[in-house]
C-alpha atoms as a PDB file:
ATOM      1  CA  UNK A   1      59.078 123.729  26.446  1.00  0.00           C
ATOM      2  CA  UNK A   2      61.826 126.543  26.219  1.00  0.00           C
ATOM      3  CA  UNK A   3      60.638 129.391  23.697  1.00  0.00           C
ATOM      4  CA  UNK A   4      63.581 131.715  21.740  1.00  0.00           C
ATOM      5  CA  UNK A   5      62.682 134.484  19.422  1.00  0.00           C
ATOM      6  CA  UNK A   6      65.371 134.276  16.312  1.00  0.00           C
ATOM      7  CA  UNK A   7      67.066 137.698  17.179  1.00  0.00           C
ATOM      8  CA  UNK A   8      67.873 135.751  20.782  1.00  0.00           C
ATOM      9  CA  UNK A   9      70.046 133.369  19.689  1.00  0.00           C
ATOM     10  CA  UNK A  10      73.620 133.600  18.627  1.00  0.00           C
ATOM     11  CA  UNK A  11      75.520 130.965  15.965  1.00  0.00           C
ATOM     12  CA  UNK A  12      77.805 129.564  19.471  1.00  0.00           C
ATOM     13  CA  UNK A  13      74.862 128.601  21.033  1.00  0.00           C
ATOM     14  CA  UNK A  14      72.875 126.816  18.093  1.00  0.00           C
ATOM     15  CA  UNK A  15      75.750 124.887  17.242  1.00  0.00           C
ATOM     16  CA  UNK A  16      76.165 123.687  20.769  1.00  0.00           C
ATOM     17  CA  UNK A  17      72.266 123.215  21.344  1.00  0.00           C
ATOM     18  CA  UNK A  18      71.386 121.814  18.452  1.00  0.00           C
ATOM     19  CA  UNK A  19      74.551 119.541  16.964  1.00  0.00           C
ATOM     20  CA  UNK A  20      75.284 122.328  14.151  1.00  0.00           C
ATOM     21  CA  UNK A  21      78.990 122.807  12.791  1.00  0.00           C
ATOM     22  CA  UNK A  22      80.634 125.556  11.252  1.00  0.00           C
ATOM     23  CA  UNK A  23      83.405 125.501   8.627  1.00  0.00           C
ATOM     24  CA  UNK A  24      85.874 128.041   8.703  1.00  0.00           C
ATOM     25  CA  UNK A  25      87.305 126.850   5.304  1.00  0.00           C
ATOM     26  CA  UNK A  26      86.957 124.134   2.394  1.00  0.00           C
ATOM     27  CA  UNK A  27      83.157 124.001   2.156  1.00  0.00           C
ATOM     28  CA  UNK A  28      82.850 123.203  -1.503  1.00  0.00           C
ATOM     29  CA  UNK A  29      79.295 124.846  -1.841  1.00  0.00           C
ATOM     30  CA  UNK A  30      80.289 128.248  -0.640  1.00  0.00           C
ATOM     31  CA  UNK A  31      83.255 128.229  -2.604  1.00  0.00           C
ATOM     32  CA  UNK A  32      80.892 127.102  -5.510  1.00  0.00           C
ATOM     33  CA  UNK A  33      79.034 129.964  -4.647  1.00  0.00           C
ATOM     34  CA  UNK A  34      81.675 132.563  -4.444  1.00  0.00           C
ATOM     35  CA  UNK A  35      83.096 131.686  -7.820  1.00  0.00           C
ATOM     36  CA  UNK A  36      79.422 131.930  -9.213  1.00  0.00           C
ATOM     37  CA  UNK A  37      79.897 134.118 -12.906  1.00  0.00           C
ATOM     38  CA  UNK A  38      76.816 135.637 -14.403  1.00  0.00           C
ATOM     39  CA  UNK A  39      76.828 138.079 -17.191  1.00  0.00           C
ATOM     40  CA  UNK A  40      76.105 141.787 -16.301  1.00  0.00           C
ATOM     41  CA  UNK A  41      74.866 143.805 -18.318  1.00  0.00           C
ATOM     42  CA  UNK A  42      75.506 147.617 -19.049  1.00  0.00           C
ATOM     43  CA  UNK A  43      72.567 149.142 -17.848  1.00  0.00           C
ATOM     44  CA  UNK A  44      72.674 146.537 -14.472  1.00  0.00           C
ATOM     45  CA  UNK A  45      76.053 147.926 -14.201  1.00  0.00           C
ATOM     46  CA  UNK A  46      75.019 151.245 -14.717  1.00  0.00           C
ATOM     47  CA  UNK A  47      72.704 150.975 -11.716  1.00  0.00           C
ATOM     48  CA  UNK A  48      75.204 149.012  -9.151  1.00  0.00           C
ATOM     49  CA  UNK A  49      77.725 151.507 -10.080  1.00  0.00           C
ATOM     50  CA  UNK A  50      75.066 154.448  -9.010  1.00  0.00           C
ATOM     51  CA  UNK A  51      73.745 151.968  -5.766  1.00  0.00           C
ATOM     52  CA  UNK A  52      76.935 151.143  -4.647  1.00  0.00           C
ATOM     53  CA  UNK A  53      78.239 154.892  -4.332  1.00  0.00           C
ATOM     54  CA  UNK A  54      75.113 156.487  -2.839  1.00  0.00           C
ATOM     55  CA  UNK A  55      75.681 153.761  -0.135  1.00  0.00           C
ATOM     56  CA  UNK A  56      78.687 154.950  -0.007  1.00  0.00           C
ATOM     57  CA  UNK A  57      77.773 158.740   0.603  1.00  0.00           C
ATOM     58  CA  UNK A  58      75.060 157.738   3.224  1.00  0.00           C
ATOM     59  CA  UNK A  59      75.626 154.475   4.786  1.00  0.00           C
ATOM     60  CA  UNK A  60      76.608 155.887   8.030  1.00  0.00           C
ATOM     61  CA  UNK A  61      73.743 158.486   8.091  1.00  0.00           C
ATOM     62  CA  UNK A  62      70.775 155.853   6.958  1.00  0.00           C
ATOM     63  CA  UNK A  63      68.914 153.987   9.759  1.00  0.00           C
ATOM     64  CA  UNK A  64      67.660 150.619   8.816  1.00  0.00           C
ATOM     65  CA  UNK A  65      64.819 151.656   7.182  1.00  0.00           C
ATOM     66  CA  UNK A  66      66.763 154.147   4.577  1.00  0.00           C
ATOM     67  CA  UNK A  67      68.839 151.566   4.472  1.00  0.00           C
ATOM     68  CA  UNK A  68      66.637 148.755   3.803  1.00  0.00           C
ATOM     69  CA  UNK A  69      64.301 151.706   1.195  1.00  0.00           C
ATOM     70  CA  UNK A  70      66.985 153.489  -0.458  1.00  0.00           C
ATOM     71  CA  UNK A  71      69.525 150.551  -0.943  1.00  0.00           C
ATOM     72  CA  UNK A  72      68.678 146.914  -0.795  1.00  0.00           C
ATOM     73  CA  UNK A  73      65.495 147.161  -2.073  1.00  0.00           C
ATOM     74  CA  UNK A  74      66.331 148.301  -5.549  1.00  0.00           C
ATOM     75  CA  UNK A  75      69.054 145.964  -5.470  1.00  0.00           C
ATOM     76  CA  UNK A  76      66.697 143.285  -5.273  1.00  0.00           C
ATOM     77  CA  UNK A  77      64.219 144.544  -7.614  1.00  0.00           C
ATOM     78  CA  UNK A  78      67.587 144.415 -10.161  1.00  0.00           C
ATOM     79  CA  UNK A  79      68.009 140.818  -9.444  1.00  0.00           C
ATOM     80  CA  UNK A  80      64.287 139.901  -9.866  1.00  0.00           C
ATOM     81  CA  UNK A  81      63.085 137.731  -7.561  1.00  0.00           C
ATOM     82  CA  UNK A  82      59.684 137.526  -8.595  1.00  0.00           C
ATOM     83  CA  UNK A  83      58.786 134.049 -10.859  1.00  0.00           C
ATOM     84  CA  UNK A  84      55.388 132.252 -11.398  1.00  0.00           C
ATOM     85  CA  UNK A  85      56.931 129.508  -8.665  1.00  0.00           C
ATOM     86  CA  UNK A  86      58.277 132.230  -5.983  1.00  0.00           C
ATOM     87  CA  UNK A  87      58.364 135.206  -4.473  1.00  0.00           C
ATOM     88  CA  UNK A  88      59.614 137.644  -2.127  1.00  0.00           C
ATOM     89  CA  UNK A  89      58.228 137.826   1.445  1.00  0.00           C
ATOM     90  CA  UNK A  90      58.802 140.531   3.989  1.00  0.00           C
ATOM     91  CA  UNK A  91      58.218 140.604   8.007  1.00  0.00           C
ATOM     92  CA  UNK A  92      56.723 136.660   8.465  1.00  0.00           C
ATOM     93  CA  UNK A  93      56.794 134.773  11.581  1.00  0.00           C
ATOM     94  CA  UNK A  94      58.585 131.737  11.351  1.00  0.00           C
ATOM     95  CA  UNK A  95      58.252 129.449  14.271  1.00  0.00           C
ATOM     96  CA  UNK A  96      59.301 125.444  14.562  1.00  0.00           C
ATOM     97  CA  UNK A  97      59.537 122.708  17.797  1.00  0.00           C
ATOM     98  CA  UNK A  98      63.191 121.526  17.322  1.00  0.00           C
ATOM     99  CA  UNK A  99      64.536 119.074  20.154  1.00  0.00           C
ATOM    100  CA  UNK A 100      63.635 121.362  23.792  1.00  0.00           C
ATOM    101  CA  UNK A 101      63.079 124.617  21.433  1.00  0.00           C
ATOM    102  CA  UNK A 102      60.190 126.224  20.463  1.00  0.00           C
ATOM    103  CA  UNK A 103      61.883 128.505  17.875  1.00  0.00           C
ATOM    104  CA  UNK A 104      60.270 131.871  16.553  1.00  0.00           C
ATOM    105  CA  UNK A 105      60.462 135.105  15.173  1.00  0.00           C
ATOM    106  CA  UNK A 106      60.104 138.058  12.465  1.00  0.00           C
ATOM    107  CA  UNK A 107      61.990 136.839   9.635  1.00  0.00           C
ATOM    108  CA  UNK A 108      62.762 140.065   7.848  1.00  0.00           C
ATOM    109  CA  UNK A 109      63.369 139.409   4.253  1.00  0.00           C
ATOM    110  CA  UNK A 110      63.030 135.759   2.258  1.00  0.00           C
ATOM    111  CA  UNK A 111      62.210 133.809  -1.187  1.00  0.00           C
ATOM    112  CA  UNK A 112      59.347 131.113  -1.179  1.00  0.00           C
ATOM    113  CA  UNK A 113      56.767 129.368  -2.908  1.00  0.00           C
ATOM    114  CA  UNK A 114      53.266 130.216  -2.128  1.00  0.00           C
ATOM    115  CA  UNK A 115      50.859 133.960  -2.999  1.00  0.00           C
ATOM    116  CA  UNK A 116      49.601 135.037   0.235  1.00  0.00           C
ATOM    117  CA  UNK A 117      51.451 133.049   2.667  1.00  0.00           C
ATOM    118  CA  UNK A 118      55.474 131.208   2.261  1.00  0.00           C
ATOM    119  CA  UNK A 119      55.591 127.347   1.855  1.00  0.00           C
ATOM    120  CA  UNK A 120      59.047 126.663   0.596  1.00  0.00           C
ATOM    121  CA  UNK A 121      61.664 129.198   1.346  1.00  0.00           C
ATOM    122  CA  UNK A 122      64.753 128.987  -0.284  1.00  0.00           C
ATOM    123  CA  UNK A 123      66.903 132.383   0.482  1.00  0.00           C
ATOM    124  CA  UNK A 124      66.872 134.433   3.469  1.00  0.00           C
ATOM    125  CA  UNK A 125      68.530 137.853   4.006  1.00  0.00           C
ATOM    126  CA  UNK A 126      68.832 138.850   7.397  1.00  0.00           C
ATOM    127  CA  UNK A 127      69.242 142.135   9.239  1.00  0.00           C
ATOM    128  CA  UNK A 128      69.450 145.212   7.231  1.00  0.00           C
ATOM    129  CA  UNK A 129      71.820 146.381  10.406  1.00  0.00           C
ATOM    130  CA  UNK A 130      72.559 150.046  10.231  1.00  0.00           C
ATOM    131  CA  UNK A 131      76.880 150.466  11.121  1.00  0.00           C
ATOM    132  CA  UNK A 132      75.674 151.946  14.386  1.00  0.00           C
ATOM    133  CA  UNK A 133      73.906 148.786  15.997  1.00  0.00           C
ATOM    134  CA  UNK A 134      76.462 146.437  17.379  1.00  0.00           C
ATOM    135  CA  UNK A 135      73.652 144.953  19.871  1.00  0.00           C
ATOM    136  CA  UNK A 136      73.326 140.778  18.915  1.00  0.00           C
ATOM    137  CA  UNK A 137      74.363 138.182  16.574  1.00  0.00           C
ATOM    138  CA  UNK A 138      72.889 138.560  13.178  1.00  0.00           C
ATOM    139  CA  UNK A 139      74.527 135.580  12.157  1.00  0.00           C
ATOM    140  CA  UNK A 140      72.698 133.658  15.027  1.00  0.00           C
ATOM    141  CA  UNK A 141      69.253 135.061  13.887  1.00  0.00           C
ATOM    142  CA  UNK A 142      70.117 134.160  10.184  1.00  0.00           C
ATOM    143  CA  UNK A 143      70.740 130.721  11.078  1.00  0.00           C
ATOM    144  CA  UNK A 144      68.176 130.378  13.520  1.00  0.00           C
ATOM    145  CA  UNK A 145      65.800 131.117  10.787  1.00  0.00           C
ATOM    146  CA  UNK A 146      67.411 129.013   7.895  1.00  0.00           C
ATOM    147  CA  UNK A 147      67.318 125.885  10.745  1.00  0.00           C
ATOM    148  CA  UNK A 148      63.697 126.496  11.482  1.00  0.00           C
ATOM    149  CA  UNK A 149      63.122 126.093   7.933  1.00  0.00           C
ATOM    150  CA  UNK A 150      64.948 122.942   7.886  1.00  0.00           C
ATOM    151  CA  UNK A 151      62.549 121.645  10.363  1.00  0.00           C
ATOM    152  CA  UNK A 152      59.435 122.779   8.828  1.00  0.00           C
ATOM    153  CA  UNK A 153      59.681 121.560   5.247  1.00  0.00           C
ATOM    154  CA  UNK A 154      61.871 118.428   5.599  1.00  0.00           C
ATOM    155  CA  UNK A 155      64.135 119.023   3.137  1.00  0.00           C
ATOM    156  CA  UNK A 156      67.931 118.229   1.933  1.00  0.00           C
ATOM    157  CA  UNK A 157      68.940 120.763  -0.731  1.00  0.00           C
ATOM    158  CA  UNK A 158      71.114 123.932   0.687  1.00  0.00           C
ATOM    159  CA  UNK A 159      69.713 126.639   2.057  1.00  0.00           C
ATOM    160  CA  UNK A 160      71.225 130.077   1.079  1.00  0.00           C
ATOM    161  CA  UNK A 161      70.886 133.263   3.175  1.00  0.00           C
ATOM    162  CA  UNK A 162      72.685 136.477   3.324  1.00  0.00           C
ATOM    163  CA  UNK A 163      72.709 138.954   6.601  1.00  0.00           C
ATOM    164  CA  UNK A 164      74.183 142.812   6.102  1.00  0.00           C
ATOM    165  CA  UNK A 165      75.380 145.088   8.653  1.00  0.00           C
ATOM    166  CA  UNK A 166      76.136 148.741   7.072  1.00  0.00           C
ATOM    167  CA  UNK A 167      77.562 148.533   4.112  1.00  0.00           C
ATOM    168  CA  UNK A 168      79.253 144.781   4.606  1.00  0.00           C
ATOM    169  CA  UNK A 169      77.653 141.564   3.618  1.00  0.00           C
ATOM    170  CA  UNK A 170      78.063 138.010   4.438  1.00  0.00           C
ATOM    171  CA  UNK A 171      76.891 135.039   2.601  1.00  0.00           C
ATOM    172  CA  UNK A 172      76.157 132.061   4.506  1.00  0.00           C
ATOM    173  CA  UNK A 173      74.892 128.481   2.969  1.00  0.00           C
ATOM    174  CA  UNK A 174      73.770 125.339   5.106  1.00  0.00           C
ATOM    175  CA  UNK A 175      73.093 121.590   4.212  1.00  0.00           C
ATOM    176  CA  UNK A 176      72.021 119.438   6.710  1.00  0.00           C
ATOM    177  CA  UNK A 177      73.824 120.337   9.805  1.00  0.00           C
ATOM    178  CA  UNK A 178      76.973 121.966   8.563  1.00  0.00           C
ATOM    179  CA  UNK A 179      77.540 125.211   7.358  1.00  0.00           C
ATOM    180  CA  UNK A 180      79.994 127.913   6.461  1.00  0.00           C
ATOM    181  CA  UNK A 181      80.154 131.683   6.485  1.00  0.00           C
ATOM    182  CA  UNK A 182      81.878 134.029   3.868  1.00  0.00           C
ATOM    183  CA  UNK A 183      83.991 137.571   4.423  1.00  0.00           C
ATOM    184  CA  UNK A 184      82.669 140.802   4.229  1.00  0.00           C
ATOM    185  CA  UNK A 185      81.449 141.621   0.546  1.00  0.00           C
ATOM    186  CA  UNK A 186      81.595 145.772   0.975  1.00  0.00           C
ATOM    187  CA  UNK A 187      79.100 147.136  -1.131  1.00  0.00           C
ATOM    188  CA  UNK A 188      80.470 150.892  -1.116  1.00  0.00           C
ATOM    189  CA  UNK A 189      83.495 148.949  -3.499  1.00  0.00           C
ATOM    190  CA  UNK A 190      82.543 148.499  -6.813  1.00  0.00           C
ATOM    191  CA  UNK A 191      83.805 145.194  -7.271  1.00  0.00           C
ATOM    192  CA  UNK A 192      82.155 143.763  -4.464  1.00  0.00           C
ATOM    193  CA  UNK A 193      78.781 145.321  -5.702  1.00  0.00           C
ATOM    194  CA  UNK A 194      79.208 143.184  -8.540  1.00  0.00           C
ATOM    195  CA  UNK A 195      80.382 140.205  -6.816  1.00  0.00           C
ATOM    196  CA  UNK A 196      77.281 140.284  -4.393  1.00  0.00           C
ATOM    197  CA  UNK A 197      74.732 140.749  -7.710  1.00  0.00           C
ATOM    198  CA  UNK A 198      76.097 137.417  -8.658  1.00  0.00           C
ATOM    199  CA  UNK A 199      75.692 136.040  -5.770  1.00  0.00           C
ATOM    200  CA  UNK A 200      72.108 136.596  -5.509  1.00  0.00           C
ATOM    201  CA  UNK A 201      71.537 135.890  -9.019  1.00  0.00           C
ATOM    202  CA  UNK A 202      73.448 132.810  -8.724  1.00  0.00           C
ATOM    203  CA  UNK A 203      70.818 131.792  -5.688  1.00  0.00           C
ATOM    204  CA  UNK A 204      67.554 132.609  -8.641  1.00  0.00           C
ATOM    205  CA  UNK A 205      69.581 130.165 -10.445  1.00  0.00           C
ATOM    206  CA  UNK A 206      69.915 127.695  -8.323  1.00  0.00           C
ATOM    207  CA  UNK A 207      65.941 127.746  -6.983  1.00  0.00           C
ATOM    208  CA  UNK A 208      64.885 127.996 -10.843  1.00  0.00           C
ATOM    209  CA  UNK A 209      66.866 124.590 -10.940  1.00  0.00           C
ATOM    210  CA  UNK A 210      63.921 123.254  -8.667  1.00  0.00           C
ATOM    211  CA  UNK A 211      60.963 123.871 -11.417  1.00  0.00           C
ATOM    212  CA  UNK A 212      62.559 123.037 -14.375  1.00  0.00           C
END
């Protein structure tokens, strides 16, 4: 049996390994996605005005930690993650048998079901990369843990997942074995600040759809 930690692997290789295809354009639920609209408020504006330009002023300065501290986590507490059916779960190994793989790793941010340990995940975001690092594929290690996911729970509805280097951001979304990757949402911008806030409210939505 072969053994890969996620942060190992990059996207070329799992789609040659393991059957996966990406598409460059036309993938209806990314473009879904992309043209998600949900209502802002003024004081949510307030703060991803404020977020998105102290990024702005410190983004090359942070490491990932400050990054991860001063940035993305009250950007998440804005969206609200947190429901009676899910939750957010930092820094859990992930590990599945798929094909010749054993598949494994430190998944650094996601949304499940389940109190003290994940059953379900729905969203992953992936990397908190500060703009120095240019050392692997944080694509790979995003899909590497969406597709161990796959394999764990059995499932057919998309999986969502988001991975950040710096101040960009790229939304990625898989069904089955096919998936596509967005551009760089900039987060120092603030109309991309907004866009991404939809984007991960959009993904609440969506998961809320699953309990109703």
């Amino acid at each position: 049996m072969k053994k890969r930690d996620f942060k190992d692997w990059h996207f070329e290789e799992i789609n040659d390994e393991f059957g996966y295809i990406r598409h460059y354009e036309d993938f209806e639920m990314l473009e879904v996605w992309l043209k998600a609209e949900n209502p802002i408020n003024e004081a949510e504006h307030k703060e991803l005005k404020y977020l998105s330009k102290h990024l702005f002023r410190n983004v090359e300065a942070w490491n990932e930690d400050e990054l991860k501290f001063f940035f993305l986590s009250p950007l998440i507490r804005l969206v609200d993650f947190h429901s009676e059916h899910y939750k957010p779960f930092t820094q859990r190994k992930l590990s599945a048998i798929i094909g010749d793989w054993e598949v494994s790793g430190i998944a650094d941010f996601f949304i499940s079901t389940g109190i003290q340990n994940p059953k379900q995940p729905y969203f992953f975001i992936h990397e908190y990369k500060s703009e120095k690092r240019k050392d692997n594929d944080p694509l790979g290690q995003l899909l590497a843990e969406m597709i161990v996911t796959q394999q764990l729970n059995k499932f057919d509805f998309p999986l969502y997942g988001c991975y950040i280097v710096g101040r960009n951001h790229f939304f990625s979304v898989l069904k089955e074995k096919e998936y596509a990757v967005s551009d760089a949402f900039v987060a120092t911008s603030e109309e991309d600040i907004l866009s991404i806030f939809k984007m991960m409210r959009f993904v609440k939505k969506e998961i809320d759809k699953h309990f109703e």
